[in-house]
Protein backbone atom coordinates (compact mmCIF):
# COMPACT_ATOMS: atom_id res chain seq x y z
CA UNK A 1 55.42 64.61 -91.58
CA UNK A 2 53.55 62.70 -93.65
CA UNK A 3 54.38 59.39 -91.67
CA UNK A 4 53.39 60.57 -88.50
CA UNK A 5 49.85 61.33 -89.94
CA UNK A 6 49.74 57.76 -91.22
CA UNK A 7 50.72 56.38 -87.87
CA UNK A 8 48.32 58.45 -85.73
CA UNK A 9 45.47 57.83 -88.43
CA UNK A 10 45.71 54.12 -87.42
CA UNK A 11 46.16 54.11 -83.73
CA UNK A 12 43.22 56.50 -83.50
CA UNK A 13 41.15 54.48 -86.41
CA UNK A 14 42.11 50.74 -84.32
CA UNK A 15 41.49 51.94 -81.01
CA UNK A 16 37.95 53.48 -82.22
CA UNK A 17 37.50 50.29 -83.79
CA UNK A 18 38.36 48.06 -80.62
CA UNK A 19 36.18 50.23 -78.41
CA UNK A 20 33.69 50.02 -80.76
CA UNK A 21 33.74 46.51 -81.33
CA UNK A 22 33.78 45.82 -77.25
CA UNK A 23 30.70 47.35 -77.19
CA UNK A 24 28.84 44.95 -79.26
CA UNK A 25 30.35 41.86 -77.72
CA UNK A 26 27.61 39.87 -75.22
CA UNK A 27 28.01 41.01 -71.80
CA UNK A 28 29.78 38.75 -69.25
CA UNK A 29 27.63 37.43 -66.30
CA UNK A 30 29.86 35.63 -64.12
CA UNK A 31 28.13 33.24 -61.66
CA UNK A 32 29.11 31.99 -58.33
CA UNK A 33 30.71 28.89 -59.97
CA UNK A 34 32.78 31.08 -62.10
CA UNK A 35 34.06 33.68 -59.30
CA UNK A 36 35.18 31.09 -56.90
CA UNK A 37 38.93 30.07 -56.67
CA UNK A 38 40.07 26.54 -58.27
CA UNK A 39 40.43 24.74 -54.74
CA UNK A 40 42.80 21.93 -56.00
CA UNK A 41 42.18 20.05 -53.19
CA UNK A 42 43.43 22.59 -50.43
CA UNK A 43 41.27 24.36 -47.78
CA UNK A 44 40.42 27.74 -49.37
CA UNK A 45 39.60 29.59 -46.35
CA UNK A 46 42.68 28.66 -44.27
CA UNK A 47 45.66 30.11 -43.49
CA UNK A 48 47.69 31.80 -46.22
CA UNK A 49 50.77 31.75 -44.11
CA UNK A 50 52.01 28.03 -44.41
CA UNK A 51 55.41 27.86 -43.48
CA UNK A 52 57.78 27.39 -46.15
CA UNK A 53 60.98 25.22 -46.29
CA UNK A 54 64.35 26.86 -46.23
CA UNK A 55 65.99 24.57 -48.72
CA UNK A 56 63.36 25.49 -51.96
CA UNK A 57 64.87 28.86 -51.37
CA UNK A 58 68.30 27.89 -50.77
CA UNK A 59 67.95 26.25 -54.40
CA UNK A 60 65.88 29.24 -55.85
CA UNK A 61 68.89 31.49 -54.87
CA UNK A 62 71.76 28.86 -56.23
CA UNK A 63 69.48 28.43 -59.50
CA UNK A 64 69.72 32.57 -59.70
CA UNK A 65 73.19 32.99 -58.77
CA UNK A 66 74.11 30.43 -61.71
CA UNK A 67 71.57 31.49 -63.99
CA UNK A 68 73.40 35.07 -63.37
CA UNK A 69 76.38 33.24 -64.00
CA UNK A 70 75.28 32.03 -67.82
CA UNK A 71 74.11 35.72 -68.42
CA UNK A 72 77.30 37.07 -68.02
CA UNK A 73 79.30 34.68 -69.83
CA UNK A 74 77.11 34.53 -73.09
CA UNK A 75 78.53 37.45 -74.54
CA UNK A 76 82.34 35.46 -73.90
CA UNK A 77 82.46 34.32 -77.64
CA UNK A 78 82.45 38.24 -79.25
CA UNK A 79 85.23 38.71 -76.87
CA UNK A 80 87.99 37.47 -79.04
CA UNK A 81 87.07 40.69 -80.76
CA UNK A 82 88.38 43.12 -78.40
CA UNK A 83 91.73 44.59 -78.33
CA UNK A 84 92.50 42.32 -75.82
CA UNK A 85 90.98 38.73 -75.57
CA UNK A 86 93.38 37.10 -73.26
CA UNK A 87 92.05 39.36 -70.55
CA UNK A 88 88.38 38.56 -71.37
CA UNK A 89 89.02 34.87 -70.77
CA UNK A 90 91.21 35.57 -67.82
CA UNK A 91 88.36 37.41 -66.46
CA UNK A 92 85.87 34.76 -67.28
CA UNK A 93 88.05 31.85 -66.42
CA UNK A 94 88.44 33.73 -62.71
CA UNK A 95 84.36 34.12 -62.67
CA UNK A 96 84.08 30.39 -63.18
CA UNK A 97 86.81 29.41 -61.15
CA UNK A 98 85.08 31.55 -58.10
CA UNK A 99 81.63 29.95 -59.04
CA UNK A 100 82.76 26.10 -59.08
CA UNK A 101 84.69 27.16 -55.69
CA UNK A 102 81.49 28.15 -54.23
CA UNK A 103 78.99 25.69 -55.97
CA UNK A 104 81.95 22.74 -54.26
CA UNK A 105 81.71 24.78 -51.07
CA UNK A 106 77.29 24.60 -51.06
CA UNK A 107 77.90 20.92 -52.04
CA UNK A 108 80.47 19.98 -49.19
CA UNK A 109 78.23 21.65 -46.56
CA UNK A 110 74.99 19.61 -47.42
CA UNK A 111 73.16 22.85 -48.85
CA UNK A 112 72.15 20.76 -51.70
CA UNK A 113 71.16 17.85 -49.80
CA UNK A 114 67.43 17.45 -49.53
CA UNK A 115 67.60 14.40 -46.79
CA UNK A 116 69.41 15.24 -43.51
């Protein structure tokens, strides 16, 4: 019991403090400069719709179905721990075998081509 008093003695104590403290810092006074967007050399009031090539996605879903890939294979080395191993690395062996198939298969079709 006496822990929990000690915890909610210094969340209360820092957050008075912080409030506190917020209310002595100078006040912000933003100017025009300050509020507008960073242009970066586009046209800030045009469209925001700007049609957007198919192949950056294409990649962006390839680059998560891989990425996918390495999160479900990093646990692979604590599964020589298991009762049975051989079936982990059949398992994973299949998953990479069915990846390669289908990273050949994107390849072979031109989906990673960025010339046509």
């Amino acid at each position: 019991m006496n822990l929990v008093i000690t915890i909610l003695t210094i969340t209360i104590t820092l957050s008075l403090v912080l409030a506190i403290v917020s209310f002595w810092l100078p006040q912000m006074n933003p100017d025009a400069e300050k509020l507008s967007p960073y242009e970066c050399g586009f046209d800030p009031l045009g469209s925001a719709r700007l049609p957007f090539s198919l192949r950056f996605f294409l990649v962006a879903i390839l680059f998560l179905l891989f990425d996918l890939e390495i999160a479900l294979l990093l646990p692979l080395p604590w599964g020589d721990q298991l009762h049975n191993p051989a079936g982990t690395f059949f398992w994973a062996t299949a998953v990479l075998i069915l990846l390669t198939l289908g990273l050949v298969y994107e390849w072979v079709q031109g989906g990673l081509e960025w010339a046509e």
